[in-house]
Structure formats: structure tokens, C-alpha cells
C-alpha atoms as a PDB file:
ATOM      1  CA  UNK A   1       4.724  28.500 -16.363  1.00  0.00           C
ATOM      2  CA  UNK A   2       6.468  28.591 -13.139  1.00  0.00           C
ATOM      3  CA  UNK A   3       7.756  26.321 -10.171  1.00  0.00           C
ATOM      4  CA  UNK A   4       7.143  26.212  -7.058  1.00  0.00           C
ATOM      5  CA  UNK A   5       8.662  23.728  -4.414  1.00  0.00           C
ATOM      6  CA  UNK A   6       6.633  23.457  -0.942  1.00  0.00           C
ATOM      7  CA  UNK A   7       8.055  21.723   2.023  1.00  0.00           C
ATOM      8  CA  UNK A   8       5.761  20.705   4.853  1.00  0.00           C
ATOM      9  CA  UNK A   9       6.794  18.056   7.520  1.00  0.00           C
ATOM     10  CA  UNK A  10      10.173  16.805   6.055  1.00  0.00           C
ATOM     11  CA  UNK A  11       8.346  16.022   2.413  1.00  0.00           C
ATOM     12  CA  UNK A  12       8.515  17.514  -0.722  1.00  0.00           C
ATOM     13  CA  UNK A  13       5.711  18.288  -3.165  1.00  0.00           C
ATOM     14  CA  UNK A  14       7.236  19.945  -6.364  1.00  0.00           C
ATOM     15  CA  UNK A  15       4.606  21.344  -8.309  1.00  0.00           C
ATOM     16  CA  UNK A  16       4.188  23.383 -11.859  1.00  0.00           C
ATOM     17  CA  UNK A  17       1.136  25.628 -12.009  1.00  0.00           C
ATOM     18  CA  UNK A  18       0.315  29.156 -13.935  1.00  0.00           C
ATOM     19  CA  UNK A  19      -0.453  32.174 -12.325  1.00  0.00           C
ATOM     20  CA  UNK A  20      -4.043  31.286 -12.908  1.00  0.00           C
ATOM     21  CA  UNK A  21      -3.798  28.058 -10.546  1.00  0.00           C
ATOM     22  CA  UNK A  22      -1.164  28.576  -7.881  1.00  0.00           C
ATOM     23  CA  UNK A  23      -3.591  29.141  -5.031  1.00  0.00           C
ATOM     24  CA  UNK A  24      -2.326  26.921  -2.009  1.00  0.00           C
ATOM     25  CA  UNK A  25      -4.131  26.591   1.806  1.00  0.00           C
ATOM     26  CA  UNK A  26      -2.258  25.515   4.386  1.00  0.00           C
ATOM     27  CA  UNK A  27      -4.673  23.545   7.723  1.00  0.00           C
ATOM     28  CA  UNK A  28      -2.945  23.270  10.533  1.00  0.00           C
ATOM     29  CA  UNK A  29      -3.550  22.431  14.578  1.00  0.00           C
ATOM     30  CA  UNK A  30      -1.092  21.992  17.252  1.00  0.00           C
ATOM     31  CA  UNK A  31      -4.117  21.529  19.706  1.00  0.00           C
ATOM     32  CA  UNK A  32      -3.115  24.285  21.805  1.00  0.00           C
ATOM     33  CA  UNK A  33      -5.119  24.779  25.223  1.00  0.00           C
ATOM     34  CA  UNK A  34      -5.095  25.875  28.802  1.00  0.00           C
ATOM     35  CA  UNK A  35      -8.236  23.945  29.474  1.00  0.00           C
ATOM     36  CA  UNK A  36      -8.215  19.856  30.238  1.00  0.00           C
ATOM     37  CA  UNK A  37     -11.203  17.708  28.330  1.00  0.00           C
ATOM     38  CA  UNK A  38     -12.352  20.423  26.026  1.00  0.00           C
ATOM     39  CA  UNK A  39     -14.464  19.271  23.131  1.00  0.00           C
ATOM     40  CA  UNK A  40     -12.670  18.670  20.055  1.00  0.00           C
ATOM     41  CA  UNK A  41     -15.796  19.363  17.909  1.00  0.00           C
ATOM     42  CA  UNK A  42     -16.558  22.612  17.008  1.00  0.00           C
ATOM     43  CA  UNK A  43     -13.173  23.790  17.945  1.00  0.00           C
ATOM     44  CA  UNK A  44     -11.320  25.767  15.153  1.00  0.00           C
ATOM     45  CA  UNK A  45      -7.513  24.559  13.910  1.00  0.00           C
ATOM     46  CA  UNK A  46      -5.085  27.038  14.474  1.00  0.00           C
ATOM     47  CA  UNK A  47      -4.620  27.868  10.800  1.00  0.00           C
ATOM     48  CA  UNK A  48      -6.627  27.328   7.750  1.00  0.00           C
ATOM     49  CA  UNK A  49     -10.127  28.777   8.684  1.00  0.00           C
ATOM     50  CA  UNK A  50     -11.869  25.038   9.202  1.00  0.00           C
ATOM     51  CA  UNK A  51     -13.633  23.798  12.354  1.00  0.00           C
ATOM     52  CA  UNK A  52     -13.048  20.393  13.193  1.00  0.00           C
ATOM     53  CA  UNK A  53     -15.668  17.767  13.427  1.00  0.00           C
ATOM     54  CA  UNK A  54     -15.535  14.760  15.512  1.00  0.00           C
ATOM     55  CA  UNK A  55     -17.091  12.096  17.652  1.00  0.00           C
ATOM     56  CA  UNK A  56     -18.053  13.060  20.912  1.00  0.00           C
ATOM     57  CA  UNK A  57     -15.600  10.853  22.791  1.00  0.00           C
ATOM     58  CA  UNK A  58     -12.664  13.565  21.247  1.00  0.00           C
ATOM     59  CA  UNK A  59     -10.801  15.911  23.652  1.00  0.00           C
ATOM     60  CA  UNK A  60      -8.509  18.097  23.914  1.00  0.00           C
ATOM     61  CA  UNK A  61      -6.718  17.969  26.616  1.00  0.00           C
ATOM     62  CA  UNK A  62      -3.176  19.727  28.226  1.00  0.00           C
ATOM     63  CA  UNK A  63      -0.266  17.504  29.416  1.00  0.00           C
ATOM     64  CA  UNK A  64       2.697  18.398  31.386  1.00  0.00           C
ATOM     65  CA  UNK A  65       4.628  18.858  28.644  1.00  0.00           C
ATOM     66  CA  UNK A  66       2.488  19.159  25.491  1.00  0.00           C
ATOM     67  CA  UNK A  67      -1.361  19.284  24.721  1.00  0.00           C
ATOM     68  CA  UNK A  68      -3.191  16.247  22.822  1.00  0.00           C
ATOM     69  CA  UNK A  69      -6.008  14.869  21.831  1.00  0.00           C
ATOM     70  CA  UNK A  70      -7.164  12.265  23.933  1.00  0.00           C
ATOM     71  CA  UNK A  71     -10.575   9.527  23.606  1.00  0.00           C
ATOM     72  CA  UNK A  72     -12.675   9.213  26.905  1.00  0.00           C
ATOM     73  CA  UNK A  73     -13.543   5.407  25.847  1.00  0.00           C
ATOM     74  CA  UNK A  74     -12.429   2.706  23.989  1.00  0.00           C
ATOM     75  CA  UNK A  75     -14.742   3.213  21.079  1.00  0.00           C
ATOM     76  CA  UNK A  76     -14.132   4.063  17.577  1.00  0.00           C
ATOM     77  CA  UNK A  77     -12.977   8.020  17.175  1.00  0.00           C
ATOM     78  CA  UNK A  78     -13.002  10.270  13.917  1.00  0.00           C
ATOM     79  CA  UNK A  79     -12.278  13.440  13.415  1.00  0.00           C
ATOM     80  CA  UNK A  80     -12.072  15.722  10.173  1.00  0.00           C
ATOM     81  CA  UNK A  81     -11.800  18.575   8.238  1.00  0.00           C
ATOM     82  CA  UNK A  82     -13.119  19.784   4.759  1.00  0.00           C
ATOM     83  CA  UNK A  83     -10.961  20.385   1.942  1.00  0.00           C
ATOM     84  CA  UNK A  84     -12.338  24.043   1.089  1.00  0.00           C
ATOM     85  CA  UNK A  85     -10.117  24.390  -2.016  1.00  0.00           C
ATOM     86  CA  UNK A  86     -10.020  21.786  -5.045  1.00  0.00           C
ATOM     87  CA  UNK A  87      -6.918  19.781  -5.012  1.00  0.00           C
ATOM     88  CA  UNK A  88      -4.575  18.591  -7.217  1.00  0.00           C
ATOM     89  CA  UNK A  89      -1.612  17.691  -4.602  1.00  0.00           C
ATOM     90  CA  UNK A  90      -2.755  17.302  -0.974  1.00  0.00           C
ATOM     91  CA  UNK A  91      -0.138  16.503   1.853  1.00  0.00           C
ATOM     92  CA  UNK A  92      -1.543  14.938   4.571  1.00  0.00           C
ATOM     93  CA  UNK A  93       0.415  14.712   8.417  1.00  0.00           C
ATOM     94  CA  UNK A  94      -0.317  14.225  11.444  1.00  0.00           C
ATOM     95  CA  UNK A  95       1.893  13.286  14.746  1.00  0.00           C
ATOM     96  CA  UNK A  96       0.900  10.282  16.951  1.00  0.00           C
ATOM     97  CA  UNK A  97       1.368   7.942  19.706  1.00  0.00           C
ATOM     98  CA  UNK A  98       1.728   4.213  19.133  1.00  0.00           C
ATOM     99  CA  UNK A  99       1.832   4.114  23.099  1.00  0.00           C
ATOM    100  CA  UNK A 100      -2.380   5.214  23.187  1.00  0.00           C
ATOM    101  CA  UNK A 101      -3.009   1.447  21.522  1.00  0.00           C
ATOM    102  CA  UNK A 102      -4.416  -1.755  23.637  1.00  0.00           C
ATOM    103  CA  UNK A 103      -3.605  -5.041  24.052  1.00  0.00           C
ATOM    104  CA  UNK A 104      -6.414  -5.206  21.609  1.00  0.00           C
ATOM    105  CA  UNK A 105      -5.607  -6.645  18.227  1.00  0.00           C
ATOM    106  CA  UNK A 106      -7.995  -4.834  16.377  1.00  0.00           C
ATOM    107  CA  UNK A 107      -6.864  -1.660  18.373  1.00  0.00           C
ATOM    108  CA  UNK A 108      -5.495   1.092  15.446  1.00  0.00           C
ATOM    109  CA  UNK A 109      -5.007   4.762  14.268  1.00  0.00           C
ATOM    110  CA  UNK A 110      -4.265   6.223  11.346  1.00  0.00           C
ATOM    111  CA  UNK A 111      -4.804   9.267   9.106  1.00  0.00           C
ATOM    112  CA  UNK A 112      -6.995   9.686   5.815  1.00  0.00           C
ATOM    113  CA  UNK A 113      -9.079  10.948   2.911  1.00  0.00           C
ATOM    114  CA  UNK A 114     -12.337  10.232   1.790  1.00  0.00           C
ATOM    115  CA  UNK A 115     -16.178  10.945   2.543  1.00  0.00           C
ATOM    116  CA  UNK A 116     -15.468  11.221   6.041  1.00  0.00           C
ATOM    117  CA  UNK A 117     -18.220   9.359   6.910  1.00  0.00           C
ATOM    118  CA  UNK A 118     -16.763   6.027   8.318  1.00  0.00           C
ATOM    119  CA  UNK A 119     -13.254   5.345  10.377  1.00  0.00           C
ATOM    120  CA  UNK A 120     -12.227   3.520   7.583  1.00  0.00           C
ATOM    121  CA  UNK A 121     -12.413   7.014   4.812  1.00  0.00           C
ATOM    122  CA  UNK A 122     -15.028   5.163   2.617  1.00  0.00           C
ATOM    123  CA  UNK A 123     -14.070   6.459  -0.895  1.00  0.00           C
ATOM    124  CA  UNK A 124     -11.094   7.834  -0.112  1.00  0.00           C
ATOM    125  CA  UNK A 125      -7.240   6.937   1.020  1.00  0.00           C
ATOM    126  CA  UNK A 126      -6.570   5.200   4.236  1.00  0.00           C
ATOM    127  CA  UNK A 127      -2.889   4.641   6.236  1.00  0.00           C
ATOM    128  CA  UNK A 128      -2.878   3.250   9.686  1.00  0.00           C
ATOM    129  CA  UNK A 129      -1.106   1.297  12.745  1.00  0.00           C
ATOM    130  CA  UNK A 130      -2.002  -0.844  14.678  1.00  0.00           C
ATOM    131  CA  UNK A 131       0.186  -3.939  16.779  1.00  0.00           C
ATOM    132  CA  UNK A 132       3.205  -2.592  17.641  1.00  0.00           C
ATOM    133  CA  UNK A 133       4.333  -0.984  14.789  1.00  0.00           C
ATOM    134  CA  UNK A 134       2.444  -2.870  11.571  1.00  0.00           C
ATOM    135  CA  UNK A 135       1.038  -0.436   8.990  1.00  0.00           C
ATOM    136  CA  UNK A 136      -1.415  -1.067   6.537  1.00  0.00           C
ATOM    137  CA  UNK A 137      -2.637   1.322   3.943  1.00  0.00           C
ATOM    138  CA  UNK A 138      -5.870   0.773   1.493  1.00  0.00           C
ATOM    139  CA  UNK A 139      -7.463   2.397  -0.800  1.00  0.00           C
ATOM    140  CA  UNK A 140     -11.496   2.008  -0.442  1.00  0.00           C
ATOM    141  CA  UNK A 141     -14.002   1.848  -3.391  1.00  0.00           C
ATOM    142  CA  UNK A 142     -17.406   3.485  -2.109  1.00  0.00           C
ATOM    143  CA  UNK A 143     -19.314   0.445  -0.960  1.00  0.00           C
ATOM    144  CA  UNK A 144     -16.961  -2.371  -1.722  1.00  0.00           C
ATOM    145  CA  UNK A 145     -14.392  -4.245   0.538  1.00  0.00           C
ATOM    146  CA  UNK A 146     -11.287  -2.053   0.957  1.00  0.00           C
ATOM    147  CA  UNK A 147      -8.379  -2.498  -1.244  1.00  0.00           C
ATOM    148  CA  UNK A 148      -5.105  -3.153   0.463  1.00  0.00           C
ATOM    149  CA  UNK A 149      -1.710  -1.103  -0.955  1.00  0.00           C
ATOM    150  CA  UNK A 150       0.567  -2.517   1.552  1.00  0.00           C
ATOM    151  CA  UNK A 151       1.617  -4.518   4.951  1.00  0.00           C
ATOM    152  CA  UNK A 152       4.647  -4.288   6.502  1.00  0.00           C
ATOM    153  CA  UNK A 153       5.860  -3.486   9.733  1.00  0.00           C
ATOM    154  CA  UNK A 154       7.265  -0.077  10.226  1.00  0.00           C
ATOM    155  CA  UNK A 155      10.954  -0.827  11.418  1.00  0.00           C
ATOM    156  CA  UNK A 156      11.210   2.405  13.499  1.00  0.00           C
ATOM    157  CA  UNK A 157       8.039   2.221  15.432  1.00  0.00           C
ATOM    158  CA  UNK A 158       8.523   0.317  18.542  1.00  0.00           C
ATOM    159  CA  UNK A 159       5.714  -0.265  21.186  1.00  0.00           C
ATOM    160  CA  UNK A 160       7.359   2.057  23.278  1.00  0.00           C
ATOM    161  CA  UNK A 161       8.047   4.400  20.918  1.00  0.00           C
ATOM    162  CA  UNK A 162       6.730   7.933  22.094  1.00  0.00           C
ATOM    163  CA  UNK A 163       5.792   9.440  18.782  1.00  0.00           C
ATOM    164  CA  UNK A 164       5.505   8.860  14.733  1.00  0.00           C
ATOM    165  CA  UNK A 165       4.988  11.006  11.770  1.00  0.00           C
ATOM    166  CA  UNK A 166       2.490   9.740   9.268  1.00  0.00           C
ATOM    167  CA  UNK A 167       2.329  11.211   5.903  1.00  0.00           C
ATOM    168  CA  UNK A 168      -0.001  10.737   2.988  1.00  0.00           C
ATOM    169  CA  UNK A 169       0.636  12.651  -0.475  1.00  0.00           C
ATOM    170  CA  UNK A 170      -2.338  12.551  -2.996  1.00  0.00           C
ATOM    171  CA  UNK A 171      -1.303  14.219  -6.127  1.00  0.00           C
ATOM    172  CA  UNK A 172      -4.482  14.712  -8.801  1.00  0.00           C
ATOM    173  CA  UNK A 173      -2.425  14.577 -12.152  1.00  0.00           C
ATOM    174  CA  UNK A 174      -0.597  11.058 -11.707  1.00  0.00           C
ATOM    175  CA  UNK A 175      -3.405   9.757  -9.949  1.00  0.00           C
ATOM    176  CA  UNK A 176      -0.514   8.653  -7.373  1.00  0.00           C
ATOM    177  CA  UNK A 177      -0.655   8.026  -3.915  1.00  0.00           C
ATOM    178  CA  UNK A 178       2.976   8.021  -1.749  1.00  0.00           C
ATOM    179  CA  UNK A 179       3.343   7.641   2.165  1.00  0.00           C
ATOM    180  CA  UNK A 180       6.004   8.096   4.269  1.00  0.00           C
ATOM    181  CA  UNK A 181       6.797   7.338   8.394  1.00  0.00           C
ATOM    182  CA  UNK A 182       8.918   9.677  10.301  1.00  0.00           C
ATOM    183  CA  UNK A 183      10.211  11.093   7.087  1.00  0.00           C
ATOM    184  CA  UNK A 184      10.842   7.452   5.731  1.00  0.00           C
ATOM    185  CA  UNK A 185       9.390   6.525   2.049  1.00  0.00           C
ATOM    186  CA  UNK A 186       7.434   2.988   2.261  1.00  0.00           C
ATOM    187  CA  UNK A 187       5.172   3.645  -0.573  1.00  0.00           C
ATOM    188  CA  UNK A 188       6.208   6.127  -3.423  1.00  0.00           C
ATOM    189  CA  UNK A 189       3.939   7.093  -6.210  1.00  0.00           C
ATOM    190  CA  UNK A 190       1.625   3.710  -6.051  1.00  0.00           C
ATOM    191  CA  UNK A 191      -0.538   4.184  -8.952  1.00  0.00           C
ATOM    192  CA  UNK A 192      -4.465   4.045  -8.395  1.00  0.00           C
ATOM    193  CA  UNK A 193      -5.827   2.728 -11.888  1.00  0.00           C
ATOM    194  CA  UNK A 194      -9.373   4.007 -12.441  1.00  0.00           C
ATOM    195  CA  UNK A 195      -9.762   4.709  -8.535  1.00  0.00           C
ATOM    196  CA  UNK A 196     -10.167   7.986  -7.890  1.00  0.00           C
ATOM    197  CA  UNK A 197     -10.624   9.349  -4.088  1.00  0.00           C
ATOM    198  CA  UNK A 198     -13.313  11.449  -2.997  1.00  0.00           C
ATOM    199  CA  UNK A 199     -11.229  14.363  -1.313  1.00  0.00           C
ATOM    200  CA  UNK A 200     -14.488  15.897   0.699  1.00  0.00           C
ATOM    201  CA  UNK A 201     -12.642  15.839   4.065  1.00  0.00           C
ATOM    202  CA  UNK A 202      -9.308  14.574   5.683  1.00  0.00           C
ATOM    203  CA  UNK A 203      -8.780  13.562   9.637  1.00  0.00           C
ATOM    204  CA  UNK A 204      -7.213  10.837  11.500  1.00  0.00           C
ATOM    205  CA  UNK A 205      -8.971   8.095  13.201  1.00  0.00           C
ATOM    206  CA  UNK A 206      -9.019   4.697  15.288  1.00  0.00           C
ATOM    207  CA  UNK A 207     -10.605   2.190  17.300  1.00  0.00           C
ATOM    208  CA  UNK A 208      -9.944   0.358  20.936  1.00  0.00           C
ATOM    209  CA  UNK A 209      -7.317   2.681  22.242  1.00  0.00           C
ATOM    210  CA  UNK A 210      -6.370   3.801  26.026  1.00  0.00           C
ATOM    211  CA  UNK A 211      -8.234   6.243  27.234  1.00  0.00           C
ATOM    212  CA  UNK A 212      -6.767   9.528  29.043  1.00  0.00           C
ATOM    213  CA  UNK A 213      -3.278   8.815  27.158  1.00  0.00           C
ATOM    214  CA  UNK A 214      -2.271  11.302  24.018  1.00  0.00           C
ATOM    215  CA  UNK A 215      -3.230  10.368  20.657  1.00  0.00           C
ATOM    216  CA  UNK A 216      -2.549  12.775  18.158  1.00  0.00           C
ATOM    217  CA  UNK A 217      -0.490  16.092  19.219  1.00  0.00           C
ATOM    218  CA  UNK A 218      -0.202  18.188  15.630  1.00  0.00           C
ATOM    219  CA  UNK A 219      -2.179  17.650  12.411  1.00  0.00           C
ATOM    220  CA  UNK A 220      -1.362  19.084   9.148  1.00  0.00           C
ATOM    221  CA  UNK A 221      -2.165  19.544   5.872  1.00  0.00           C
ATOM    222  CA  UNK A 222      -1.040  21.665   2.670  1.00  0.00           C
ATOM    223  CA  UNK A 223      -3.819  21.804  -0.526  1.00  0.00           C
ATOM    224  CA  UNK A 224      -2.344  23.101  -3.501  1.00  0.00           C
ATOM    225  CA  UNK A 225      -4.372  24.084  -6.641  1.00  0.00           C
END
């Protein structure tokens, strides 16, 4: 048996596997376009041979200095990809903007795993923002009330602050979930009991935010068998 070390967006996933089970796919999108308001749906990600699919208020859009995706209303967004290769570590991360939140108080994004059938990754793992810098993440039993892992507010995410790097690590054999912000650990290896996520599809998502105004500018995501 060999080892193999991967590092994707600052983390660390240090993994043993045989030469039988050392496949790895790498999904990646820095939303990349010469066009303004082009669909997200149906586009393809830059790497990793998956098309994403998303609610119709989902663009992509290019800024002066960077592209983004952007919402064209205040309603809830979603947007997702399949996991085409069985997983027993999955590193989730995407970049995004704390500045694309309302006034609202129920105004939030965040990144996940699941069914990918509701905002709030039904089934799966769930890590969000919302007010100024307060992250929550849950775990969510299929059809029962999500379970919360943690509250806190994120010390370096200010209202102003122009962008923050969420993480999510799933890893099969512990049954372990661990999070990080901007490279910062503020949940490591939180054991899920008998809870095990569906890992069908993994996006980011949210509800009341500006429209126009960059969400999410890079998404990522390493799968290692």
C-alpha cells in the first residue's frame, strides 16, 4: 500500500489507497467568459467533464476585473454538480462574496453535499453564511429537521470583506466531516454517528441576496477513490 498526499485550496487530504483504488477526479470552474448574463445551466466547468445545473436566476457574468456568478433576483439559487466517481474523501471549495448578502436576515450562501434537490442539501452536508460573517453548518437527515454542527461567527469575515474561502472535507472511512474558512480550521473531524450523507451532487447555494453583485468566482472540488 502506498501514500499519497493531495493539496487543493490550502487543505490537506492524506490518503492510503492500493493501486486498485487510487483513481482521483479533480471538478473545477473559474467561470471564465467574454459574454455578460450567460446561463449558468448547461454550461460545462472548466475541468472535470460535468455540466452544471442550476436555477434559472444563475449567470455568469464578466466584471472588470474577474468573472462571477451573479442571481438576477432575490430568490433562492442552487447550483450543482454530480459526483461521477464513488468517494471516499471529497474536498469541497468554493470562493465567495459576503458583500452579495441583504439587509435581509434570512439572506445566506453557502456550499454543500447531498441530493441536490433543496438549498438546504437534504441528505447531505451543509456550511453557510449569512449576517455579517456568522456561519452555521448542519448536517440534514432526509426528511427530518436539519441537525446543527456549529454557530459561531467567523472572526475574519467582515461585512465588507471582499472574498472568503469555504471548505468542506467529507472523508468515507471515519465517517468525519471537517470545515475550514480562508484556510482556518473551525470544525475538524466532527464525527457523524450513524448519519451517513448522500454524496449524489455538490454545489453552493443561497437565498435573498443582491442582485447584479458577484457571488461565487471559483468552485472546486477533488474526489478521491
Amino acid at each position: 500500500m502506498s501514500m499519497k498526499k493531495i493539496y487543493w485550496g490550502g487543505l490537506l487530504c492524506l490518503l492510503a489507497f492500493t493501486t486498485a483504488y487510487g483513481d482521483e477526479l479533480v471538478i473545477r470552474d473559474g467561470f471564465q467568459t467574454t459574454r455578460n448574463a450567460s446561463a449558468l445551466q448547461g454550461r460545462p466547468l472548466a475541468e472535470g467533464g460535468v455540466t452544471w445545473e442550476s436555477t434559472p436566476n444563475l449567470v455568469v457574468t464578466k466584471g472588470e476585473s474577474e468573472s462571477a456568478v451573479m442571481t438576477t433576483d432575490e430568490k433562492a439559487i442552487l447550483a450543482k454538480v454530480p459526483l461521477t466517481l464513488e468517494a471516499d474523501c471529497v474536498v469541497l471549495t468554493a470562493e465567495v462574496r459576503p458583500s452579495g448578502q441583504t439587509d435581509d436576515k434570512s439572506s445566506w450562501l453557502g456550499i454543500g453535499l447531498g441530493t441536490g434537490k433543496s438549498i438546504t442539501w437534504d441528505g447531505g452536508l451543509f456550511f453557510l453564511l449569512h449576517d455579517g460573517g456568522v456561519m452555521e453548518c448542519y448536517y440534514c437527515p432526509p426528511g427530518k429537521n436539519r441537525m446543527q454542527i456549529k454557530l459561531q461567527r467567523a472572526a475574519s469575515v467582515k461585512p465588507t470583506t471582499t472574498a472568503v474561502k469555504l471548505s468542506l472535507q467529507y472523508q468515507k472511512g471515519s465517517n468525519t466531516l471537517t470545515v475550514w474558512v480562508d484556510d482556518v480550521n473551525v470544525i475538524r473531524n466532527f464525527k457523524l454517528g450513524d448519519f451517513v450523507p448522500n454524496l449524489n451532487f455538490a454545489g453552493f447555494s443561497g437565498v435573498h441576496l443582491k442582485q447584479g453583485v458577484p457571488l461565487v468566482t471559483s468552485f472546486s472540488m477533488v474526489i478521491t477513490k
